[in-house]
PDB file of N, CA and C in Angstrom:
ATOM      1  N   UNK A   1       0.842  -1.164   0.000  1.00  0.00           N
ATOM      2  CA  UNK A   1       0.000   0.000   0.000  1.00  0.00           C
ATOM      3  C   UNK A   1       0.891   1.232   0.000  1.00  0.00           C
ATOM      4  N   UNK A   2       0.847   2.349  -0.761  1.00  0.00           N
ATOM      5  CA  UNK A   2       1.142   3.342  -0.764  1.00  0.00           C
ATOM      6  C   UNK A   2       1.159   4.381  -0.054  1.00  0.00           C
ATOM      7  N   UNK A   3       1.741   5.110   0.410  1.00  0.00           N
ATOM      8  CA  UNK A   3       1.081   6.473   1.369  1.00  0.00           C
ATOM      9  C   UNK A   3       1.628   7.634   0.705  1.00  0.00           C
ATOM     10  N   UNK A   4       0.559   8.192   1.194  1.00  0.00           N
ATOM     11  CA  UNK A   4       0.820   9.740   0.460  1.00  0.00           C
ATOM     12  C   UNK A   4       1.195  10.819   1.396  1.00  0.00           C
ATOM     13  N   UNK A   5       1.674  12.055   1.082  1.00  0.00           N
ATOM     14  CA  UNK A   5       1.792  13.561   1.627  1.00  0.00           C
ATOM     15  C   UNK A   5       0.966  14.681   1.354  1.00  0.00           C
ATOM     16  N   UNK A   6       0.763  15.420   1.965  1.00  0.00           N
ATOM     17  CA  UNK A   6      -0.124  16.635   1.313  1.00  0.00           C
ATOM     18  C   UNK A   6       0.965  17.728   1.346  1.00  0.00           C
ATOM     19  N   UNK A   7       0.906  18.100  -0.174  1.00  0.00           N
ATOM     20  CA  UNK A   7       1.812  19.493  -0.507  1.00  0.00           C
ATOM     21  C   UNK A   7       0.943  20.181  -0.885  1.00  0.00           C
ATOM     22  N   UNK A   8       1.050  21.336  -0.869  1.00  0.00           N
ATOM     23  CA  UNK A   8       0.586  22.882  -1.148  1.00  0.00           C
ATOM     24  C   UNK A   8       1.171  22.964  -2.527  1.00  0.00           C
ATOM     25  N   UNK A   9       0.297  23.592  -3.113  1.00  0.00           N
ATOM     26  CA  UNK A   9       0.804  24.759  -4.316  1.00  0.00           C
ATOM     27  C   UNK A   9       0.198  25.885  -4.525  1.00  0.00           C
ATOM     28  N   UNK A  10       0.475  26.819  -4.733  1.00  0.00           N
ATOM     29  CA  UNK A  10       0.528  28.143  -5.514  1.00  0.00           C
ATOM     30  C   UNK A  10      -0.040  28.335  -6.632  1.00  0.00           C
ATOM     31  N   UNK A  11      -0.980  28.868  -6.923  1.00  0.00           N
ATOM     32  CA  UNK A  11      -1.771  29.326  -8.089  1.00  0.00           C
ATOM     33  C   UNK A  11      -1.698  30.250  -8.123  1.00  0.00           C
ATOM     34  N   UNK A  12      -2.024  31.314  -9.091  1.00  0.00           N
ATOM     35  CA  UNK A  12      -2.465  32.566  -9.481  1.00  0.00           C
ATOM     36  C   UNK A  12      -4.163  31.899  -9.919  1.00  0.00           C
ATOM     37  N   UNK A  13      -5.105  33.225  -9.933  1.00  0.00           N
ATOM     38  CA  UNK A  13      -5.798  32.910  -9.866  1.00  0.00           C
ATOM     39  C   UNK A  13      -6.687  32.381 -11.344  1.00  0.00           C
ATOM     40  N   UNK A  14      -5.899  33.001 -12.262  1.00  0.00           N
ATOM     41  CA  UNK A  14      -6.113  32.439 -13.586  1.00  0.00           C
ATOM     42  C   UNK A  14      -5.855  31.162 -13.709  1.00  0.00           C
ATOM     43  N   UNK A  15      -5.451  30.304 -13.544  1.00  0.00           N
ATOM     44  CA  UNK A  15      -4.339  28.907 -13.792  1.00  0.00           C
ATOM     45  C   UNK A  15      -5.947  28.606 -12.483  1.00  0.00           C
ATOM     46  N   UNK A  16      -5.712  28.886 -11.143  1.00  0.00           N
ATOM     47  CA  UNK A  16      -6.930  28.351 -10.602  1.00  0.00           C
ATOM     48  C   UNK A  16      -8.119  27.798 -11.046  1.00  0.00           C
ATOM     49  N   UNK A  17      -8.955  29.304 -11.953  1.00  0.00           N
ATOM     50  CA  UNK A  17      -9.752  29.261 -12.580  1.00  0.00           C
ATOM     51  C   UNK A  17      -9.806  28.355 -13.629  1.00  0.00           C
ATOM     52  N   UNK A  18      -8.807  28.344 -14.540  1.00  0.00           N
ATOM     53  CA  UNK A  18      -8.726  27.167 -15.772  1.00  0.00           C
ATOM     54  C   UNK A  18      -8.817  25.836 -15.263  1.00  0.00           C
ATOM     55  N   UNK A  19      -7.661  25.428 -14.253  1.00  0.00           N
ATOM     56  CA  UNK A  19      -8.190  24.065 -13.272  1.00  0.00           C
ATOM     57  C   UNK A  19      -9.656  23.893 -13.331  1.00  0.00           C
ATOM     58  N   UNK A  20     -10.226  24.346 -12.734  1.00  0.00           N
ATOM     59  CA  UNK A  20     -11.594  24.281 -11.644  1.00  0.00           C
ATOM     60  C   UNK A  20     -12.355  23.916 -13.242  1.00  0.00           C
ATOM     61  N   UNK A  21     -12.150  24.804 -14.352  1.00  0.00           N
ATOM     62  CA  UNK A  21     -13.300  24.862 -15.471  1.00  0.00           C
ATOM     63  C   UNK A  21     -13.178  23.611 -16.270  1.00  0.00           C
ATOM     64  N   UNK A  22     -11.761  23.599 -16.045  1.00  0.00           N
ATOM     65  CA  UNK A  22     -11.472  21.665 -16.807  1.00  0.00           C
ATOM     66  C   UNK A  22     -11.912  20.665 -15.923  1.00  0.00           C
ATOM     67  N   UNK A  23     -11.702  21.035 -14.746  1.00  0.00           N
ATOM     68  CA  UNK A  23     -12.037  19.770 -13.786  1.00  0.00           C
ATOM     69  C   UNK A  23     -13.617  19.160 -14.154  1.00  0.00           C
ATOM     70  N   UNK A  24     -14.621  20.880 -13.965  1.00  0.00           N
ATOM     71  CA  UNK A  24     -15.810  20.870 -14.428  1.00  0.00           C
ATOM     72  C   UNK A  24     -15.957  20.058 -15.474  1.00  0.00           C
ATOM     73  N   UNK A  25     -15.402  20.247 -16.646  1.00  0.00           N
ATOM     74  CA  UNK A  25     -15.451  19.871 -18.046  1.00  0.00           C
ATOM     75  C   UNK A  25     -15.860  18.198 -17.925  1.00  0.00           C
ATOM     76  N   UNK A  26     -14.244  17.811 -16.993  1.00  0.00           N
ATOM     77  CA  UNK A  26     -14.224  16.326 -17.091  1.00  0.00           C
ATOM     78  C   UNK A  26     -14.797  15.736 -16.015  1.00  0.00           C
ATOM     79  N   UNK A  27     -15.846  15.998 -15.220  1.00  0.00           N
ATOM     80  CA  UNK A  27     -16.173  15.611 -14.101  1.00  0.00           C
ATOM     81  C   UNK A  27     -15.182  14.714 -13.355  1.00  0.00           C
ATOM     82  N   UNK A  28     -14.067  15.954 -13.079  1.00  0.00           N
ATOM     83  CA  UNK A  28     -13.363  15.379 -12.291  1.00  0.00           C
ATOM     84  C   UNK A  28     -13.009  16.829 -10.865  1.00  0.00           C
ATOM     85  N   UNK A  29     -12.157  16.269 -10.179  1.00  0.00           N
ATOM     86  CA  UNK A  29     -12.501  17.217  -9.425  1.00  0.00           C
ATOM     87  C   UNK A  29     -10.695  17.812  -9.633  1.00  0.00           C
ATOM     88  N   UNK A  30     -10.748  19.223  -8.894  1.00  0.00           N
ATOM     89  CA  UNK A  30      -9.339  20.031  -9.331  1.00  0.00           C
ATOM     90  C   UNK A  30      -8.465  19.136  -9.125  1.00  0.00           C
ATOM     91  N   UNK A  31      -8.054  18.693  -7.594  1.00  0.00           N
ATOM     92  CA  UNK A  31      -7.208  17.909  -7.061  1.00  0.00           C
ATOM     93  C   UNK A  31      -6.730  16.537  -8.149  1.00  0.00           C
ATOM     94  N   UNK A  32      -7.619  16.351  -9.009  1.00  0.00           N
ATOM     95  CA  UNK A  32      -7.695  14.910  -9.339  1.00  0.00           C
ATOM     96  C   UNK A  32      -6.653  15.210 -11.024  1.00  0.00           C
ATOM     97  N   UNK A  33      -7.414  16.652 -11.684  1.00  0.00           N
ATOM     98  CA  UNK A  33      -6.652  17.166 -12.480  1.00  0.00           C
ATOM     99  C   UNK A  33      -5.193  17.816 -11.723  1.00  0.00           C
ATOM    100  N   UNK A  34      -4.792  18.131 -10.860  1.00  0.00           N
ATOM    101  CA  UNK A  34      -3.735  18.916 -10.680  1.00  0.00           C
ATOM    102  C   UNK A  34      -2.817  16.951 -10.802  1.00  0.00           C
ATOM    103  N   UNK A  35      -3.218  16.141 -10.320  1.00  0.00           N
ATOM    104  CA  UNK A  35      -2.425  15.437  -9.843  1.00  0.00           C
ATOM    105  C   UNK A  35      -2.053  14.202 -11.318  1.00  0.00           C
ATOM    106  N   UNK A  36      -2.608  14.951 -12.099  1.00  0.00           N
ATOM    107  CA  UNK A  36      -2.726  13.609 -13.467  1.00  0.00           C
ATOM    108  C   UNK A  36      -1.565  14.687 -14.323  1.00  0.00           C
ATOM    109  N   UNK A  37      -1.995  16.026 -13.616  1.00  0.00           N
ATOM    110  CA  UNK A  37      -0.581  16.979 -14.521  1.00  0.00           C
ATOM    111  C   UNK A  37       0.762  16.815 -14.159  1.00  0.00           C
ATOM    112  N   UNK A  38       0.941  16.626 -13.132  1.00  0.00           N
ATOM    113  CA  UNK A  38       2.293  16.359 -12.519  1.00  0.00           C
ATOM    114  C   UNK A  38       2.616  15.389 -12.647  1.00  0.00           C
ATOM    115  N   UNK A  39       1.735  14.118 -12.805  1.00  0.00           N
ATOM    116  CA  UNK A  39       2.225  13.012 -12.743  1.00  0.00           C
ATOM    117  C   UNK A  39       2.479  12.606 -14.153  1.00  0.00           C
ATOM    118  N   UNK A  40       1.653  13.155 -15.514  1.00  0.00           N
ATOM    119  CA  UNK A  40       2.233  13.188 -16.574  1.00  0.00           C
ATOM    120  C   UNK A  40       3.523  14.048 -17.203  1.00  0.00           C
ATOM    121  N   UNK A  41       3.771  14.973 -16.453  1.00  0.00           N
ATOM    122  CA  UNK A  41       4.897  16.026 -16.723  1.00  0.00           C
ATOM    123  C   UNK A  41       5.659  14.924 -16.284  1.00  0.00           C
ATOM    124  N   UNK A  42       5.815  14.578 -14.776  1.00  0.00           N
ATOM    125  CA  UNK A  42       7.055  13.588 -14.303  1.00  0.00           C
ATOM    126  C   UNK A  42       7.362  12.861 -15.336  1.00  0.00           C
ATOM    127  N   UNK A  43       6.727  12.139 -15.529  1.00  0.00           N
ATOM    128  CA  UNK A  43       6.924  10.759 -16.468  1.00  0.00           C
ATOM    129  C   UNK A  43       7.135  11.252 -17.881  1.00  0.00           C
ATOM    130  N   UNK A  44       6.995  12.234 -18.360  1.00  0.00           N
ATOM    131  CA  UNK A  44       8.009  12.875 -19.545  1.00  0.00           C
ATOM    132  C   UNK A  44       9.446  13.230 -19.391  1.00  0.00           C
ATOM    133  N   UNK A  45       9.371  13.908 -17.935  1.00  0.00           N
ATOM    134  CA  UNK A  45      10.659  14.689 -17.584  1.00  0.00           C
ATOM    135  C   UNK A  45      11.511  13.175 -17.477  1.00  0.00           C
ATOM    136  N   UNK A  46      11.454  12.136 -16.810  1.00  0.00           N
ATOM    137  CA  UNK A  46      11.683  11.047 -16.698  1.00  0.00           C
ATOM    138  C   UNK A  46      12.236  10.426 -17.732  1.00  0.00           C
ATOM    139  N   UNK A  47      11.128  10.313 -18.666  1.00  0.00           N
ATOM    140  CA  UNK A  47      11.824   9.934 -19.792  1.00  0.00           C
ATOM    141  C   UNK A  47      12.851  10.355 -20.770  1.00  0.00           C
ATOM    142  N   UNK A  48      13.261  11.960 -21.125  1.00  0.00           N
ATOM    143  CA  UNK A  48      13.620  13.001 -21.582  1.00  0.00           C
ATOM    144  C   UNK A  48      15.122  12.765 -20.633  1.00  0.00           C
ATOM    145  N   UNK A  49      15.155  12.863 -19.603  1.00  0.00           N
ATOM    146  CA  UNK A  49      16.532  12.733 -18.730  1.00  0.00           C
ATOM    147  C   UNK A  49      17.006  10.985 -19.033  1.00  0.00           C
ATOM    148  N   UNK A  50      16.205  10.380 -19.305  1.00  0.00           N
ATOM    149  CA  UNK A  50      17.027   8.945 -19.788  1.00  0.00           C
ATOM    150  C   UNK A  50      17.529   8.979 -20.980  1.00  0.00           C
ATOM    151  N   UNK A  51      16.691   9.638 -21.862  1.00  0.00           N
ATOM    152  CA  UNK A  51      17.648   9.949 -23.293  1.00  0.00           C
ATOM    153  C   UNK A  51      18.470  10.932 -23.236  1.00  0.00           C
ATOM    154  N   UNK A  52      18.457  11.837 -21.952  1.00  0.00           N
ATOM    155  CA  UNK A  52      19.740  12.485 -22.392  1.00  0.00           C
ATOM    156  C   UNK A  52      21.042  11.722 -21.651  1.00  0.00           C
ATOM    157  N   UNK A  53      20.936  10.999 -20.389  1.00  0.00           N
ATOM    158  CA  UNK A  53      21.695  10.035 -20.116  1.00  0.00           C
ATOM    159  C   UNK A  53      22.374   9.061 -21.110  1.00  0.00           C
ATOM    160  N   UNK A  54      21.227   8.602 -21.757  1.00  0.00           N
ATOM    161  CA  UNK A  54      21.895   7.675 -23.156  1.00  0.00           C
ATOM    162  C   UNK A  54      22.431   8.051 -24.182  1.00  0.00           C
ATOM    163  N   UNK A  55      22.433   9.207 -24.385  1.00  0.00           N
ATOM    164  CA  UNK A  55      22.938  10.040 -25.014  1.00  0.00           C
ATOM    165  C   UNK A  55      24.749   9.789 -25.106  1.00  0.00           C
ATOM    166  N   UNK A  56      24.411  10.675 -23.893  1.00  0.00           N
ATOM    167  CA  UNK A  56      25.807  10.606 -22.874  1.00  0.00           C
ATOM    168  C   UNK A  56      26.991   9.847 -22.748  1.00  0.00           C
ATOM    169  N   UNK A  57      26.099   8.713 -22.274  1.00  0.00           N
ATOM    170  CA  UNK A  57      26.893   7.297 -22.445  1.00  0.00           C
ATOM    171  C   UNK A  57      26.970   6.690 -23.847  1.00  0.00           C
ATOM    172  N   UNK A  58      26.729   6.875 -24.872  1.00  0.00           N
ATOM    173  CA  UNK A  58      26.352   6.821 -26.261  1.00  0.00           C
ATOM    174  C   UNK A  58      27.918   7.482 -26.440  1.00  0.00           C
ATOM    175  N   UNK A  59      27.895   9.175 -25.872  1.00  0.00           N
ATOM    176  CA  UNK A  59      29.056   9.981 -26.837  1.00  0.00           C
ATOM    177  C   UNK A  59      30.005   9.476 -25.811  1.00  0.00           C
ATOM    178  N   UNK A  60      30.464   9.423 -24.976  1.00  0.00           N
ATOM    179  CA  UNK A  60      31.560   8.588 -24.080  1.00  0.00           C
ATOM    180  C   UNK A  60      32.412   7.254 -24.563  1.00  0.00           C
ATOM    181  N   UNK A  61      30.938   6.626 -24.737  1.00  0.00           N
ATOM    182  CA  UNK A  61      31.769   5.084 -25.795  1.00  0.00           C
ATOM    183  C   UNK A  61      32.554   5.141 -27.120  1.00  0.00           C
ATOM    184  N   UNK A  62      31.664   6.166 -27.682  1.00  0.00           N
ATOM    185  CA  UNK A  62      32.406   6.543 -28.857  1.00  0.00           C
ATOM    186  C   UNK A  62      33.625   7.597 -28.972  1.00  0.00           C
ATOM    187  N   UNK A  63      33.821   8.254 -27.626  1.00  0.00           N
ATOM    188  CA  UNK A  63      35.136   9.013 -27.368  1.00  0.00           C
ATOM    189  C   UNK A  63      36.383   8.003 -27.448  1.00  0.00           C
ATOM    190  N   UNK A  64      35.593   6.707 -26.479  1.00  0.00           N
ATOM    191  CA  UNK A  64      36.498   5.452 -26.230  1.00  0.00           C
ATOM    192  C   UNK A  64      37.095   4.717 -26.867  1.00  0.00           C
ATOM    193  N   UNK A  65      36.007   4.310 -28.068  1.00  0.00           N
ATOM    194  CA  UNK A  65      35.754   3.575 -29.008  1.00  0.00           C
ATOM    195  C   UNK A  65      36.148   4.333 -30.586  1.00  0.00           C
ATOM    196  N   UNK A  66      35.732   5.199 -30.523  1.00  0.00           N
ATOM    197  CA  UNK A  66      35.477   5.280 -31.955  1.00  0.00           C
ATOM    198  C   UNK A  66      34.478   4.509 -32.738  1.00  0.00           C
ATOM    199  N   UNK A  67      33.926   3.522 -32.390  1.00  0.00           N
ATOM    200  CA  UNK A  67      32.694   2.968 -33.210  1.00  0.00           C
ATOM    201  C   UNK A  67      31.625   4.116 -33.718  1.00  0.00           C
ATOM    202  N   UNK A  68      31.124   3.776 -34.724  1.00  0.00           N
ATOM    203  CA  UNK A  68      29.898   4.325 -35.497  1.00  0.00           C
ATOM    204  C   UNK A  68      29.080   3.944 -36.730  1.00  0.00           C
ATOM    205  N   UNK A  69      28.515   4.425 -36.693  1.00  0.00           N
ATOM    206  CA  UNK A  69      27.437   4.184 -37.836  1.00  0.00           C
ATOM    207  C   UNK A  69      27.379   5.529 -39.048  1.00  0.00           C
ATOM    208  N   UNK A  70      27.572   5.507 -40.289  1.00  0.00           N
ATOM    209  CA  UNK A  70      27.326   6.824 -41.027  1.00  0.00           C
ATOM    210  C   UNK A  70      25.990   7.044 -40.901  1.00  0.00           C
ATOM    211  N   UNK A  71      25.681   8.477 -41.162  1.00  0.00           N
ATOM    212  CA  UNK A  71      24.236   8.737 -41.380  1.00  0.00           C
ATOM    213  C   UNK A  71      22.990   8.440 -42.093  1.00  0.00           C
ATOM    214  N   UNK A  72      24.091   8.230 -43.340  1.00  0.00           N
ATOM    215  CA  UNK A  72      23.715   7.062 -44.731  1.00  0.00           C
ATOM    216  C   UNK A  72      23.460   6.085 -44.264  1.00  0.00           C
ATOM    217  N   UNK A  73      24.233   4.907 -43.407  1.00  0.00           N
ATOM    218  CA  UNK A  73      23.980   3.960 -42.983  1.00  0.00           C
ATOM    219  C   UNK A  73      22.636   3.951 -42.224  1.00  0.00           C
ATOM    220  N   UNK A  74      22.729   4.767 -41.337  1.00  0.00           N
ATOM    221  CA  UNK A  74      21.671   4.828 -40.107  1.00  0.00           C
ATOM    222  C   UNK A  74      20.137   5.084 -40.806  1.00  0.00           C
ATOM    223  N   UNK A  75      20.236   5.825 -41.601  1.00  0.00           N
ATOM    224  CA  UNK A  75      19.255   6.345 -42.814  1.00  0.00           C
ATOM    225  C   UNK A  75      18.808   5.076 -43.836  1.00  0.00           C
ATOM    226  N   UNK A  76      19.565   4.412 -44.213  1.00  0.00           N
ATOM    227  CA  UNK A  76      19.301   3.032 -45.094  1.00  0.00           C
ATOM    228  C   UNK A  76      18.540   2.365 -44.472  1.00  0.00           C
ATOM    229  N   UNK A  77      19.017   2.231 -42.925  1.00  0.00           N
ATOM    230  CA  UNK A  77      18.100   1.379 -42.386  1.00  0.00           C
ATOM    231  C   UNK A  77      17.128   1.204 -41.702  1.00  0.00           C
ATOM    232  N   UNK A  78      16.722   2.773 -41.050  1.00  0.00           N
ATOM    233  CA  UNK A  78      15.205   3.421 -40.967  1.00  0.00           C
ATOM    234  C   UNK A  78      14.670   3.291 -42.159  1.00  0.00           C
ATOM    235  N   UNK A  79      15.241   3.153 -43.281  1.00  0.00           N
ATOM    236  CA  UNK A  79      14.404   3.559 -44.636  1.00  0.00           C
ATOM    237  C   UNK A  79      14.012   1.721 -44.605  1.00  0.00           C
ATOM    238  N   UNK A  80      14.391   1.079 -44.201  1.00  0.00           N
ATOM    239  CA  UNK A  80      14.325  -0.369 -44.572  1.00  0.00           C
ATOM    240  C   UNK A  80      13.033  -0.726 -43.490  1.00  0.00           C
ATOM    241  N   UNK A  81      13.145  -0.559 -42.101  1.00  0.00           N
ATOM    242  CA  UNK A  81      12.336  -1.004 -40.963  1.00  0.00           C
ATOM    243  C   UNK A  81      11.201   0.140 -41.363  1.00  0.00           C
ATOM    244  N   UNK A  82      11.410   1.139 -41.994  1.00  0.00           N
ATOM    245  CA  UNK A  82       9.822   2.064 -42.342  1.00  0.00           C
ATOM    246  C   UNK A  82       9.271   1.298 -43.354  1.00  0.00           C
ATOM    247  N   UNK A  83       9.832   0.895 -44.272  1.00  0.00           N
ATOM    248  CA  UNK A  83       8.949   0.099 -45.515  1.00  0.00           C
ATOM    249  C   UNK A  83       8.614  -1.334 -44.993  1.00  0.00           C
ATOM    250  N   UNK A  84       8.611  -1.765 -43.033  1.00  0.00           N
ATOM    251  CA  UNK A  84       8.346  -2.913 -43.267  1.00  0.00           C
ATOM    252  C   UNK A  84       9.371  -4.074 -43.152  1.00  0.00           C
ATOM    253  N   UNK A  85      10.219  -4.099 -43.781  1.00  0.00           N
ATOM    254  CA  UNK A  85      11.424  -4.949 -43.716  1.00  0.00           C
ATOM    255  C   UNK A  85      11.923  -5.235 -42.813  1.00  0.00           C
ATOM    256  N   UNK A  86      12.334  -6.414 -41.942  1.00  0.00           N
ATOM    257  CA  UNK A  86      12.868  -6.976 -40.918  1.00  0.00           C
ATOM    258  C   UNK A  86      14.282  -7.197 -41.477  1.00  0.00           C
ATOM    259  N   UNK A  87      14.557  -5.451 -41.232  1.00  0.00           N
ATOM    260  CA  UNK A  87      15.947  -5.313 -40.838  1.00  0.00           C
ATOM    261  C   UNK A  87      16.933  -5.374 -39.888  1.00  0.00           C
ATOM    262  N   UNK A  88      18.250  -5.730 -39.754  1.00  0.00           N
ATOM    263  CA  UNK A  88      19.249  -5.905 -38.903  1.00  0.00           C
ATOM    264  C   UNK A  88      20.407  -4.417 -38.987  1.00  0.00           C
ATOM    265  N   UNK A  89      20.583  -3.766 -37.545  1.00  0.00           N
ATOM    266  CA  UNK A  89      21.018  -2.472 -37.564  1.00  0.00           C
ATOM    267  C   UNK A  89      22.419  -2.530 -38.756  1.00  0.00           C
ATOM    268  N   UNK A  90      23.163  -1.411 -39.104  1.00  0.00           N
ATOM    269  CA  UNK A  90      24.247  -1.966 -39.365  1.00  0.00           C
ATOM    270  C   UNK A  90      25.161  -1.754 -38.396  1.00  0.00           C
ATOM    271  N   UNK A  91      26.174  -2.278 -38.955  1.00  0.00           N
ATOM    272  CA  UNK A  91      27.346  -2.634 -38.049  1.00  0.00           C
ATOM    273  C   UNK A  91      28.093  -1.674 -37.890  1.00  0.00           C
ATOM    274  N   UNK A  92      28.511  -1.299 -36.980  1.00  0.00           N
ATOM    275  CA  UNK A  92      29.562  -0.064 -36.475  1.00  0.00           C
ATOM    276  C   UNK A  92      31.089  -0.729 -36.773  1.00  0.00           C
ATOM    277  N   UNK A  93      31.244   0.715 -36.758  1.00  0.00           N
ATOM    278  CA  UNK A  93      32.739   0.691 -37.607  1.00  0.00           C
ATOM    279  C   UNK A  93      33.897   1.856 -37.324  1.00  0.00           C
ATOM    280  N   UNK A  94      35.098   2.118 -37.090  1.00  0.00           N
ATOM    281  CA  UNK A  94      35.720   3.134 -36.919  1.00  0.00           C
ATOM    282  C   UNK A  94      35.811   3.732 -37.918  1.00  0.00           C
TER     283      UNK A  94
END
């Protein structure tokens, strides 16, 4: 089972108002919208910081390494898995 906290936030009263009129909208209540916003922002921000992590570790290996793929390459073979084709990446190369 989960437990929760109660935090406060800060509105202006416009952003209030828009809450309350969507909540209306979706018969839901403010609280229920404030908490589906944050919890969808998280889980973007979440995701967005793992690709820039992989990123990261992506340009590191290849500082290390030197391995790569040309753009051409990388491009051939989106062009292959978009039309369908059960393609295999290509192979990295210095």
């Amino acid at each position: 089972m989960s437990s929760s906290a109660t935090t406060s936030i800060k509105l202006d009263e416009k952003m209030k108002e828009r809450v309350q009129r969507l909540a209306a909208l979706r018969r839901r209540t403010p609280h229920w919208i404030m908490r589906e916003a944050i919890e969808q922002y998280v889980l973007h921000e979440e995701k967005r910081e793992q690709i820039r992590q992989d990123a990261l570790a992506a340009w590191a290996h290849y500082q290390e390494t030197g391995l790569h793929v040309t753009a051409e390459e990388a491009d051939a073979w989106l062009a292959k898995l978009e039309a369908g084709e059960d393609a295999q990446p290509p192979e990295c190369h210095a």
